[in-house]
C-alpha atoms as a PDB file:
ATOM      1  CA  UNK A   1      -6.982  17.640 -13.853  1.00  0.00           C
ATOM      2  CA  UNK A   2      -4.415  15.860 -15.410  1.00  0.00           C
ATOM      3  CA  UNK A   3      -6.098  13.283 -18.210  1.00  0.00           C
ATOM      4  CA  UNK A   4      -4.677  10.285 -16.713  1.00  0.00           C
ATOM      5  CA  UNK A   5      -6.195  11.024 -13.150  1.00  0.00           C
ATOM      6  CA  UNK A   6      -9.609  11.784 -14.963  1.00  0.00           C
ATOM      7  CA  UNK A   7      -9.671   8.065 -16.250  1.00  0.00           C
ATOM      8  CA  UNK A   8      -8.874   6.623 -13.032  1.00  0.00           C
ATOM      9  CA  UNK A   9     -11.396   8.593 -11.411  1.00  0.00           C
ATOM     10  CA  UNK A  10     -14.394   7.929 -14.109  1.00  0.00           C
ATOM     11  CA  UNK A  11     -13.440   4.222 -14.449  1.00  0.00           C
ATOM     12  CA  UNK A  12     -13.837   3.734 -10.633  1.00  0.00           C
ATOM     13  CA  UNK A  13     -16.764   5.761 -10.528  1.00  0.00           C
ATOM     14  CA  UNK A  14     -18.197   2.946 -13.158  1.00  0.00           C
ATOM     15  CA  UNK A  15     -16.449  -0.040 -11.735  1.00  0.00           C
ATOM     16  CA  UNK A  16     -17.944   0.922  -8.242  1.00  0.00           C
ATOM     17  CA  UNK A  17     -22.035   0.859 -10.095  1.00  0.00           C
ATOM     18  CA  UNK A  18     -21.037  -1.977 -12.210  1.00  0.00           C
ATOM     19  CA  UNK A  19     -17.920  -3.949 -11.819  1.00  0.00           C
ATOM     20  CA  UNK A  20     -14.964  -4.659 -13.738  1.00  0.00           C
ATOM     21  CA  UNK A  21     -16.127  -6.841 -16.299  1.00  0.00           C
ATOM     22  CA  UNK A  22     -19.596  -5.281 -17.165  1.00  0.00           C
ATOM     23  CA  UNK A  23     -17.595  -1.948 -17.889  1.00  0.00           C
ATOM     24  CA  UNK A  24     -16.209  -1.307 -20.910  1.00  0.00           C
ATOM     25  CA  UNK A  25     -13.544   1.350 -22.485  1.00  0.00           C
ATOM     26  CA  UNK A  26     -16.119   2.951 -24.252  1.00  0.00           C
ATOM     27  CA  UNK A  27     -18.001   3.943 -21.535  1.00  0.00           C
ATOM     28  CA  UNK A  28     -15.250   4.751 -19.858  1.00  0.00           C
ATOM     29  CA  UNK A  29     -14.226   6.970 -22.718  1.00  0.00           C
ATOM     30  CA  UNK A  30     -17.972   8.591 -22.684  1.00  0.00           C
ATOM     31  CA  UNK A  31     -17.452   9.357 -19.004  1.00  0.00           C
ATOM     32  CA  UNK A  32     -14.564  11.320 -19.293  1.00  0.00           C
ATOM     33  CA  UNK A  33     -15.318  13.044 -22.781  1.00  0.00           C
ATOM     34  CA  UNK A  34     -12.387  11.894 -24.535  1.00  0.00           C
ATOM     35  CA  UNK A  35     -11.995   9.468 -27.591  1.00  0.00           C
ATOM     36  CA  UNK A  36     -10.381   5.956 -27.321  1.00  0.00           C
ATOM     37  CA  UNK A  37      -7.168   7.375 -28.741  1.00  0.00           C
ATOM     38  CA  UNK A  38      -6.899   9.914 -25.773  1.00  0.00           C
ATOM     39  CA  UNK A  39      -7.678   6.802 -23.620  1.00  0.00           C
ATOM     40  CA  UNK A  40      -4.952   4.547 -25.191  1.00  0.00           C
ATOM     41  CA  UNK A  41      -2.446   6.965 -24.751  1.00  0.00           C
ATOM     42  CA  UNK A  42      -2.923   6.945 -20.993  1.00  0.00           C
ATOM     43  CA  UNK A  43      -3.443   3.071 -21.387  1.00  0.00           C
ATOM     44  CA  UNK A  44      -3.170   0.128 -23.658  1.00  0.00           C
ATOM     45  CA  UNK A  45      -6.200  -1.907 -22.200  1.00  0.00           C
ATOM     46  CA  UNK A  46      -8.617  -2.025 -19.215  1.00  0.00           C
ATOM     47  CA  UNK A  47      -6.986  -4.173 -17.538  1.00  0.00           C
ATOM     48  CA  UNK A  48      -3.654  -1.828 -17.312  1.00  0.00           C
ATOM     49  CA  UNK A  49      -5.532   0.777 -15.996  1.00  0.00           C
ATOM     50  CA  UNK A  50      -6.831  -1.789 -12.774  1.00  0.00           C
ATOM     51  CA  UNK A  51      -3.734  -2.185 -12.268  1.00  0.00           C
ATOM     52  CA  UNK A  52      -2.718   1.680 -12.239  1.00  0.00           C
ATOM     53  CA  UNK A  53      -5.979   1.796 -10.050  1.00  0.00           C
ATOM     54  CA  UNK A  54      -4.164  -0.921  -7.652  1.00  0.00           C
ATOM     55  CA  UNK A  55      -1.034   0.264  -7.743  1.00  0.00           C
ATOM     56  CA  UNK A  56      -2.547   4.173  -6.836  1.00  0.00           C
ATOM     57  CA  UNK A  57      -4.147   2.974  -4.175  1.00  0.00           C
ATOM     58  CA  UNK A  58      -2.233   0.196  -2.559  1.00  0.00           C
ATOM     59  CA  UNK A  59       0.912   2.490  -3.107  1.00  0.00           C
ATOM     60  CA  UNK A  60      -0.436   5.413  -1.032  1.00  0.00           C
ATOM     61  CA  UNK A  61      -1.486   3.518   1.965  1.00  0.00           C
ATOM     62  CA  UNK A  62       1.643   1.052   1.879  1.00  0.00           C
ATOM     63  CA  UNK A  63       3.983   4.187   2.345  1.00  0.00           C
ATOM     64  CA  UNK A  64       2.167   5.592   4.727  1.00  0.00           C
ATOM     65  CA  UNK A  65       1.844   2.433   6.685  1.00  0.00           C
ATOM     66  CA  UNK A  66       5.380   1.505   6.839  1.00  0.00           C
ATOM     67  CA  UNK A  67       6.487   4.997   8.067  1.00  0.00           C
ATOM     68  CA  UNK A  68       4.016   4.711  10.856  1.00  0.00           C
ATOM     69  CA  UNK A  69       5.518   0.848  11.386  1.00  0.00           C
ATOM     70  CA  UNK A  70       8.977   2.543  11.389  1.00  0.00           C
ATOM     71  CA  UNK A  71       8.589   5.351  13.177  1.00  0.00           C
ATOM     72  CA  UNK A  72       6.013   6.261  15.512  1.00  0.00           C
ATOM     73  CA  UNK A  73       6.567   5.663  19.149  1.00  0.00           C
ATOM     74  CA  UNK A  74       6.088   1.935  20.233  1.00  0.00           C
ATOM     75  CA  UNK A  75       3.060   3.704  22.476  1.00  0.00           C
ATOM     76  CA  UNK A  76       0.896   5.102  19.791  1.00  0.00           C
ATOM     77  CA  UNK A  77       2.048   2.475  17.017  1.00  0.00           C
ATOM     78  CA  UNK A  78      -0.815   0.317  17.111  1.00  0.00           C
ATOM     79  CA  UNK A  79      -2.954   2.809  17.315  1.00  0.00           C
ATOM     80  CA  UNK A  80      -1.960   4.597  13.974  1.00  0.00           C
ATOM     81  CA  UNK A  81      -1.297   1.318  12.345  1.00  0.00           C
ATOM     82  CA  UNK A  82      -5.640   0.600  12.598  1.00  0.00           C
ATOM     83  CA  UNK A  83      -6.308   4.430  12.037  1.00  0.00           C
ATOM     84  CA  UNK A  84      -4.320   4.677   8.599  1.00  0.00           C
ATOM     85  CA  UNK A  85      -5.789   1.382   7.861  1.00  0.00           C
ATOM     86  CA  UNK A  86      -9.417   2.338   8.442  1.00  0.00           C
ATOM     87  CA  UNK A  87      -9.336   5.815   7.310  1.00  0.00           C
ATOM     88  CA  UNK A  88      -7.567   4.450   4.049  1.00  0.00           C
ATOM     89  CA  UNK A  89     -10.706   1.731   3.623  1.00  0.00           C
ATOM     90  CA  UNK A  90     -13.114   4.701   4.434  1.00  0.00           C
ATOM     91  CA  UNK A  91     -11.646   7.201   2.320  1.00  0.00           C
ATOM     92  CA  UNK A  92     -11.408   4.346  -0.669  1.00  0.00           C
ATOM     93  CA  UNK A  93     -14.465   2.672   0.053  1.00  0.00           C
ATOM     94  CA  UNK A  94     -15.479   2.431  -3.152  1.00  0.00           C
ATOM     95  CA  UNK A  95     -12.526   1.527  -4.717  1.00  0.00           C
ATOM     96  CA  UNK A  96     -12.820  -1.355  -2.005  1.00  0.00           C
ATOM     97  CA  UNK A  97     -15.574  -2.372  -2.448  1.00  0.00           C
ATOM     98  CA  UNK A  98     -14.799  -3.539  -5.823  1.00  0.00           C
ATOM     99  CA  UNK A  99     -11.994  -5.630  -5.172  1.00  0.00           C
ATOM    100  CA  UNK A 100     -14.357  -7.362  -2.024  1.00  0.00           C
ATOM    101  CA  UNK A 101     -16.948  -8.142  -4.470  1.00  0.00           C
ATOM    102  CA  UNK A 102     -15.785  -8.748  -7.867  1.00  0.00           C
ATOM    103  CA  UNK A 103     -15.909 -12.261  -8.786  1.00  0.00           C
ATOM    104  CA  UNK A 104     -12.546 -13.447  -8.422  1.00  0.00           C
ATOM    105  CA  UNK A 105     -12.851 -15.521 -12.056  1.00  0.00           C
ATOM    106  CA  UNK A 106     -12.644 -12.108 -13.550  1.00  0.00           C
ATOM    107  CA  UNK A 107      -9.376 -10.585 -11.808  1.00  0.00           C
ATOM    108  CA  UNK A 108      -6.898 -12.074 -14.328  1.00  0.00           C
ATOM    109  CA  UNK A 109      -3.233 -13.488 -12.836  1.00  0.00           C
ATOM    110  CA  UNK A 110      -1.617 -10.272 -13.481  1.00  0.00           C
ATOM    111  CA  UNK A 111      -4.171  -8.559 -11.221  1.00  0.00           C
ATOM    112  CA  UNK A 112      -4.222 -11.214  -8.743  1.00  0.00           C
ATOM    113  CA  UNK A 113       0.179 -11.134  -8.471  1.00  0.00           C
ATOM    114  CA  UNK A 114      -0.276  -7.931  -8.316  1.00  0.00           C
ATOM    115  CA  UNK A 115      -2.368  -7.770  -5.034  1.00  0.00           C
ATOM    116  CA  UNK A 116      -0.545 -10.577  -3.583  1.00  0.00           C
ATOM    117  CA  UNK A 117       2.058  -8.523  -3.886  1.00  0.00           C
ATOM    118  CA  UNK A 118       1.071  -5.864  -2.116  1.00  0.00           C
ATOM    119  CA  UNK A 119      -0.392  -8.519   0.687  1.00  0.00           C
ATOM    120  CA  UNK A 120       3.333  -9.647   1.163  1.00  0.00           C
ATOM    121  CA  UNK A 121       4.740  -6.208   1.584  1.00  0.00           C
ATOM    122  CA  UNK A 122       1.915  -5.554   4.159  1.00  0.00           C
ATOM    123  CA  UNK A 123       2.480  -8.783   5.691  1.00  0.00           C
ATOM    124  CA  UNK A 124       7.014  -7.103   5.906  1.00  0.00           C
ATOM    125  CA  UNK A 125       5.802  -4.073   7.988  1.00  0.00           C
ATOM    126  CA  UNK A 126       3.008  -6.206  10.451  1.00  0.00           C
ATOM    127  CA  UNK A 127       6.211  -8.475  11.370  1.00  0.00           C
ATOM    128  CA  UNK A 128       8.504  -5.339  11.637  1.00  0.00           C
ATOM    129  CA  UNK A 129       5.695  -3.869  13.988  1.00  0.00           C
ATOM    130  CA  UNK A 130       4.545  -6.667  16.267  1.00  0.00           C
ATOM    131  CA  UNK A 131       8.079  -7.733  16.751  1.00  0.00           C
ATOM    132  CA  UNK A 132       8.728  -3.826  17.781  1.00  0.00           C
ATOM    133  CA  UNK A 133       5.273  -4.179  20.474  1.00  0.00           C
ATOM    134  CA  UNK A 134       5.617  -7.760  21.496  1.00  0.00           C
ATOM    135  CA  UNK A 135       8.881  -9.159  21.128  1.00  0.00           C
ATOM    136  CA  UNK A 136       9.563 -12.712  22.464  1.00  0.00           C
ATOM    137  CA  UNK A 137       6.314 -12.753  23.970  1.00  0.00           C
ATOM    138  CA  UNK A 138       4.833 -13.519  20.624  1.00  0.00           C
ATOM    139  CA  UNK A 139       8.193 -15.148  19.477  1.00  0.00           C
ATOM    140  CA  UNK A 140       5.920 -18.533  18.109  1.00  0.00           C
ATOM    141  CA  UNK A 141       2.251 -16.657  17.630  1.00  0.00           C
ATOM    142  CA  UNK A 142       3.701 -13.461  15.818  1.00  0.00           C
ATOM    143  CA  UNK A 143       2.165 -14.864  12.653  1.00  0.00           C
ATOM    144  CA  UNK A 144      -1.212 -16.043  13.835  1.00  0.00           C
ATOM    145  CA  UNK A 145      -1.035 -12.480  15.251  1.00  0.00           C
ATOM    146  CA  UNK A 146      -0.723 -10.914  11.784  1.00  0.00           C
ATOM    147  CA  UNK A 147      -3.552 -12.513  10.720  1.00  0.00           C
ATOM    148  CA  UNK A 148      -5.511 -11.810  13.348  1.00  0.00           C
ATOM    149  CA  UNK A 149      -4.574  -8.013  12.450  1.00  0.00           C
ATOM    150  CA  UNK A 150      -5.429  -8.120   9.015  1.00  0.00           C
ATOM    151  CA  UNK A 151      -8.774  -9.842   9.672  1.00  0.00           C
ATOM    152  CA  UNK A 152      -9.497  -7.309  12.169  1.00  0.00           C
ATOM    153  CA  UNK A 153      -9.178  -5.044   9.468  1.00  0.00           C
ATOM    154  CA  UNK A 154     -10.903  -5.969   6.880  1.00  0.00           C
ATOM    155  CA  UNK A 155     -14.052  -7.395   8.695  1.00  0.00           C
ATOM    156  CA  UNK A 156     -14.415  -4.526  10.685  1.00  0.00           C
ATOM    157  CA  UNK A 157     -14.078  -2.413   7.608  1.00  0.00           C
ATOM    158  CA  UNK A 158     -17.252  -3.942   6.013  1.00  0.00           C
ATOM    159  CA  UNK A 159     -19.581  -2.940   8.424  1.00  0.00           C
ATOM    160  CA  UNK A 160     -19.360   0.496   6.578  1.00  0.00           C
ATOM    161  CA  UNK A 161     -18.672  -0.367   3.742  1.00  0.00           C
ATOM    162  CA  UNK A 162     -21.317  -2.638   2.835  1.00  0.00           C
ATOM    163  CA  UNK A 163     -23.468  -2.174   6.403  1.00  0.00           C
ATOM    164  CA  UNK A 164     -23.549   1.577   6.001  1.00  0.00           C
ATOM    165  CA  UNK A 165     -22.826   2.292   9.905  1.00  0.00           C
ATOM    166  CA  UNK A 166     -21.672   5.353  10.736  1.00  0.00           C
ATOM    167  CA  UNK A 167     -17.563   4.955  11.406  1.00  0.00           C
ATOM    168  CA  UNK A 168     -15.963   6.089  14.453  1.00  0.00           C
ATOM    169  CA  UNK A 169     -12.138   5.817  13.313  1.00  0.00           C
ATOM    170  CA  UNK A 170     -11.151   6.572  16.953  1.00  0.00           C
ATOM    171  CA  UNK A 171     -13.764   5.056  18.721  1.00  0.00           C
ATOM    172  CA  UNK A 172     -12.777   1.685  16.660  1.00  0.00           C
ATOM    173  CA  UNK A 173      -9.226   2.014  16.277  1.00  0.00           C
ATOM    174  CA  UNK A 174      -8.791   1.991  20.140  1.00  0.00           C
ATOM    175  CA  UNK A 175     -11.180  -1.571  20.649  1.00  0.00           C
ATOM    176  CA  UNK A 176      -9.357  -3.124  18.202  1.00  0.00           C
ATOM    177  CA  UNK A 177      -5.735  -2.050  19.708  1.00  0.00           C
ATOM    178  CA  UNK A 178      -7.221  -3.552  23.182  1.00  0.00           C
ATOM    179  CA  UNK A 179      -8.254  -6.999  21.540  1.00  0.00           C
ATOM    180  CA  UNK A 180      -4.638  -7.126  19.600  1.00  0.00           C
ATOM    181  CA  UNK A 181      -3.357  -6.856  23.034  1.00  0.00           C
ATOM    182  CA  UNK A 182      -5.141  -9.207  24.395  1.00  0.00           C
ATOM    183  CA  UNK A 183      -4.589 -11.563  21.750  1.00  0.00           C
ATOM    184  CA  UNK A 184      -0.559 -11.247  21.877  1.00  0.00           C
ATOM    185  CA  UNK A 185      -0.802 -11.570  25.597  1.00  0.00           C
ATOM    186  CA  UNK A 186      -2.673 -14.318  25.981  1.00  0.00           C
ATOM    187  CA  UNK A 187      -2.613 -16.591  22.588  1.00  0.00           C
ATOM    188  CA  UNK A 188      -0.284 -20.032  23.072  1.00  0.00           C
ATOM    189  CA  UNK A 189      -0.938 -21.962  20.520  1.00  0.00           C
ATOM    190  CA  UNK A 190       0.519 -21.260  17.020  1.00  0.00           C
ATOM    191  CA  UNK A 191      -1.193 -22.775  13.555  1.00  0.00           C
ATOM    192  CA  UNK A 192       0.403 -20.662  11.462  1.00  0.00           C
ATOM    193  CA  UNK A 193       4.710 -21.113  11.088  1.00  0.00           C
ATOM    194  CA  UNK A 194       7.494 -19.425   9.131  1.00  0.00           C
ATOM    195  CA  UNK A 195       7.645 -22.307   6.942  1.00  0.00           C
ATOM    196  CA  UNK A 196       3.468 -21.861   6.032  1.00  0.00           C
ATOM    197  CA  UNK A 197       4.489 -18.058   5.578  1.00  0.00           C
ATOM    198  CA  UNK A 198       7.391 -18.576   3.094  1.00  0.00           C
ATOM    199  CA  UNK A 199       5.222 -21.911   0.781  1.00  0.00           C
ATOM    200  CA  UNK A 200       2.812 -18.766   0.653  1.00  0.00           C
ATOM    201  CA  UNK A 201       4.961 -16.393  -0.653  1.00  0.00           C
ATOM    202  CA  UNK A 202       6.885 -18.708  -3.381  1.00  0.00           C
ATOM    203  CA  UNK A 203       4.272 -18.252  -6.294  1.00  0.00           C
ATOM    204  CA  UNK A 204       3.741 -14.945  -5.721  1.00  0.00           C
ATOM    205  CA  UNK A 205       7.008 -13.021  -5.096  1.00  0.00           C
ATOM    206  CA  UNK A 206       8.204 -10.623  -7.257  1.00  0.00           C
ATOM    207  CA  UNK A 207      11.628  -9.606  -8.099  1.00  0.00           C
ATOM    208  CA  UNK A 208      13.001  -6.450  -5.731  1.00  0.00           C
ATOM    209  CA  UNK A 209      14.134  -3.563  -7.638  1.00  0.00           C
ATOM    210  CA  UNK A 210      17.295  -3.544  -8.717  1.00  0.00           C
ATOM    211  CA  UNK A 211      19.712  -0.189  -7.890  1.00  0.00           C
ATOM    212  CA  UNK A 212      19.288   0.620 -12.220  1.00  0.00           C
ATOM    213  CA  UNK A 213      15.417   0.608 -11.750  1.00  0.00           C
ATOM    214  CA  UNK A 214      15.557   2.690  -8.649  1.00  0.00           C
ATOM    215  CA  UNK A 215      18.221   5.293 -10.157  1.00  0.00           C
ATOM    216  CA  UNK A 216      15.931   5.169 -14.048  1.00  0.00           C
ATOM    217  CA  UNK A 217      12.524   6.018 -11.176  1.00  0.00           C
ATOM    218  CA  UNK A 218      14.193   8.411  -9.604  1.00  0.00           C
ATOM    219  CA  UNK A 219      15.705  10.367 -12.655  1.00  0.00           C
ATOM    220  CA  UNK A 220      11.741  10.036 -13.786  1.00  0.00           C
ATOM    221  CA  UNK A 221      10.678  11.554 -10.729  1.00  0.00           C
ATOM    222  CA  UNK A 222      13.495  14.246 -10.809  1.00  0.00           C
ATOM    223  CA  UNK A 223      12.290  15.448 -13.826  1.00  0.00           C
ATOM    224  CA  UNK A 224       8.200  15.321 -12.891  1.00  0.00           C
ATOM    225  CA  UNK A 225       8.399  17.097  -9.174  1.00  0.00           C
ATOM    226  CA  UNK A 226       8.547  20.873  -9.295  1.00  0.00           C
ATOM    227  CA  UNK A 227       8.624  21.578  -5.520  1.00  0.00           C
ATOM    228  CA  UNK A 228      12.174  23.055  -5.533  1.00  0.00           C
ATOM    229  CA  UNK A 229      13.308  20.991  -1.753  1.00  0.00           C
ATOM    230  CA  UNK A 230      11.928  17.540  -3.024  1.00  0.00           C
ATOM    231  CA  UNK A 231      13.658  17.994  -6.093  1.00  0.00           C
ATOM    232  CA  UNK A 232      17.047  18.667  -4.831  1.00  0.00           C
ATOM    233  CA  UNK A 233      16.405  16.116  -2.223  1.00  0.00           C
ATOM    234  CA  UNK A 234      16.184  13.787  -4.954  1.00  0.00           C
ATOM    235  CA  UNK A 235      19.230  14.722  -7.021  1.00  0.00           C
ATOM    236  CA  UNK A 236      21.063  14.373  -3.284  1.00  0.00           C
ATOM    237  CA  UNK A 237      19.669  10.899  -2.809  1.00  0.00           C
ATOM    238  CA  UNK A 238      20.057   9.754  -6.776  1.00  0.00           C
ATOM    239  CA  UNK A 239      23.655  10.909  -6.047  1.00  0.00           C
ATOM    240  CA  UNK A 240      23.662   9.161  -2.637  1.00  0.00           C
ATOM    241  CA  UNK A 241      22.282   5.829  -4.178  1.00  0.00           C
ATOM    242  CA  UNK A 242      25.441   6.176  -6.245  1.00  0.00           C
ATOM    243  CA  UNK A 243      28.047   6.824  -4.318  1.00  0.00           C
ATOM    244  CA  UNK A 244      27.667   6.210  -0.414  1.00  0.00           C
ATOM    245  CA  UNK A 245      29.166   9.539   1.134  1.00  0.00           C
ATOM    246  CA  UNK A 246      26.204  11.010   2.959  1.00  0.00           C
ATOM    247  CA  UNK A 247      25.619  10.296   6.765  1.00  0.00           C
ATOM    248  CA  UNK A 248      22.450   8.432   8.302  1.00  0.00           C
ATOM    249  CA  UNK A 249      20.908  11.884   9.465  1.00  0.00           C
ATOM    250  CA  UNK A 250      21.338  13.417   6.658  1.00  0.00           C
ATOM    251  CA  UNK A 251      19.822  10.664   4.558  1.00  0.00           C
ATOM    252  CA  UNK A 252      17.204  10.259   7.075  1.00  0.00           C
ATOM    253  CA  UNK A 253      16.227  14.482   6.565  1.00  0.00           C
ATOM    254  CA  UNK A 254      16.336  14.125   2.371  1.00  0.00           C
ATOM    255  CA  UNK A 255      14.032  11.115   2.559  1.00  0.00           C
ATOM    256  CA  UNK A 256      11.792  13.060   4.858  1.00  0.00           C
ATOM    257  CA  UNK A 257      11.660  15.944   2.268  1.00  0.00           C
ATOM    258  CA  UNK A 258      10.646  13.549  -0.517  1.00  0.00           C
ATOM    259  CA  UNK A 259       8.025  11.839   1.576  1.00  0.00           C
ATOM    260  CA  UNK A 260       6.342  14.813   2.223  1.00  0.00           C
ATOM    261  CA  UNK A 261       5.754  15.194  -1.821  1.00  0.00           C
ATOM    262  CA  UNK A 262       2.989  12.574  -3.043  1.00  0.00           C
ATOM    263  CA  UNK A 263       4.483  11.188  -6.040  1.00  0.00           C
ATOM    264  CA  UNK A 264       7.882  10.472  -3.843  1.00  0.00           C
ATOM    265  CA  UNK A 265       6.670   8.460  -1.734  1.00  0.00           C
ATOM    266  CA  UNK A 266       7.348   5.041  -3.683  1.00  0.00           C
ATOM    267  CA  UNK A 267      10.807   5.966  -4.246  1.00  0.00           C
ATOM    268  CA  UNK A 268      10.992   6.818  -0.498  1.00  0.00           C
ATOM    269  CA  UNK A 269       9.780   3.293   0.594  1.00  0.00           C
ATOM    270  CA  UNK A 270      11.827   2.029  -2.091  1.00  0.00           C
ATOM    271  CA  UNK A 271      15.180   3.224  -1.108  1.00  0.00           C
ATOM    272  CA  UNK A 272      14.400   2.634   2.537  1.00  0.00           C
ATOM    273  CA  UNK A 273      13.866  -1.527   1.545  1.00  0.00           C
ATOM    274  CA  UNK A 274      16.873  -0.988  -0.384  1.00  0.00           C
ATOM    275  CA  UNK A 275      19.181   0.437   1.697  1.00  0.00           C
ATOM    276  CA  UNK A 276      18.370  -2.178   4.695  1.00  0.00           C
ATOM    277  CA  UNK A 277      19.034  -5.159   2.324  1.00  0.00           C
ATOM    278  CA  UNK A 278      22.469  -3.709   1.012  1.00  0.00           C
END
């Protein structure tokens, strides 16, 4: 196990019986069986390694969710939107049940940006995927409906995580499509407008990645993957990102070969947000 992952693991395992601000690097350290100094080379405080904790986690489940938003059939999409989502909470339970319950005077702004963050990109692929299912049927509720979705979510996530029932991802995942459907169907009056959505968004936004920062990640990532297909697929799309001159199916086939590698799939979802903004 790479040193790196071991920290991440031990430090959640602690954080989980704990919390954040109760643990400190040195029992973090004494966890894993290294010295500070091995620590500090993986990270320069604790609070750089929540936010490699954040960014591990959100990342994975992000990436997975906005391939299902973008590509499963419109029949089966809300489905695997609340099955990925509650699988992801189950699998990460403790992980969230950390962020639920630490006391939000501890999360410092960097944390807190950070997850908001995230929140807006989730918030990108819900619109993508309602508008997909609903179209102008929900043309002035679509954002009460994405809240509605994300509460869903999370409040039907802490009855295992915190009410120990036994979860029935299927079982669950299919109620909750039915009540979303309900909701879309039969909801007229809006409370929440695009203007509310964007005054949310202004403090918290963060800067998309420029085409440099993509092309330095990929080169990074180039270097790191050793499966042979996802590393040429890389070099194809670096040279892509470039110099335009491959077509759509093609592109489509090299992003699906990068996907399919773990630590590719932020530069997949990256690209893909590129590319539709160029």
């Amino acid at each position: 196990m790479m040193k790196k992952q071991l920290i991440m693991e031990k430090a959640l395992e602690l954080f989980a019986e704990q919390g954040f601000e109760a643990t400190s690097v040195q029992q973090i350290t004494e966890r894993c069986g290294i010295s500070k100094g091995a620590f500090y080379l993986s990270f320069k405080s604790k609070d750089e390694l929540i936010l490699g904790l954040i960014d591990h986690f959100m990342i994975e489940i992000l990436t997975e969710i906005d391939h299902i938003v973008r590509n499963a059939d419109e029949r089966e999409l809300l489905y695997k939107y609340y099955y990925a989502m509650l699988e992801s909470f189950y699998k990460h339970s403790d992980f969230a049940k950390v962020l639920m319950k630490e006391p939000a005077h501890y999360l410092n702004e960097e944390v807190i940006l950070k997850m908001r963050s995230y929140d807006s990109r989730f918030d990108e692929s819900l619109l993508i995927m309602v508008e997909r299912l609903y179209g102008e049927e929900i043309l002035h509720t679509k954002y009460d409906l994405i809240y509605c979705i994300k509460g869903f979510v999370r409040i039907y996530s802490e009855l295992f995580l915190f009410c120990n029932l036994e979860l029935n991802v299927d079982l669950l995942a299919r109620s909750l499509v039915e009540k979303t459907n309900l909701l879309a169907k039969h909801s007229t009056i809006p409370f929440i407008s695009e203007e509310l959505i964007e005054m949310f968004k202004m403090p918290v936004e963060q800067k998309e990645m420029t085409k440099v920062q993509i092309l330095e990640l990929m080169e990074q990532k180039v270097l790191e993957v050793e499966e042979p297909i996802a590393k040429e697929s890389l070099m194809l799309l670096k040279e892509h990102l470039n110099n335009p001159s491959l077509s759509p199916a093609i592109v489509k086939g090299l992003m699906e070969n990068i996907r399919k590698e773990p630590h590719c799939k932020w530069v997949a979802y990256l690209l893909e947000s590129y590319e539709e903004k160029r």
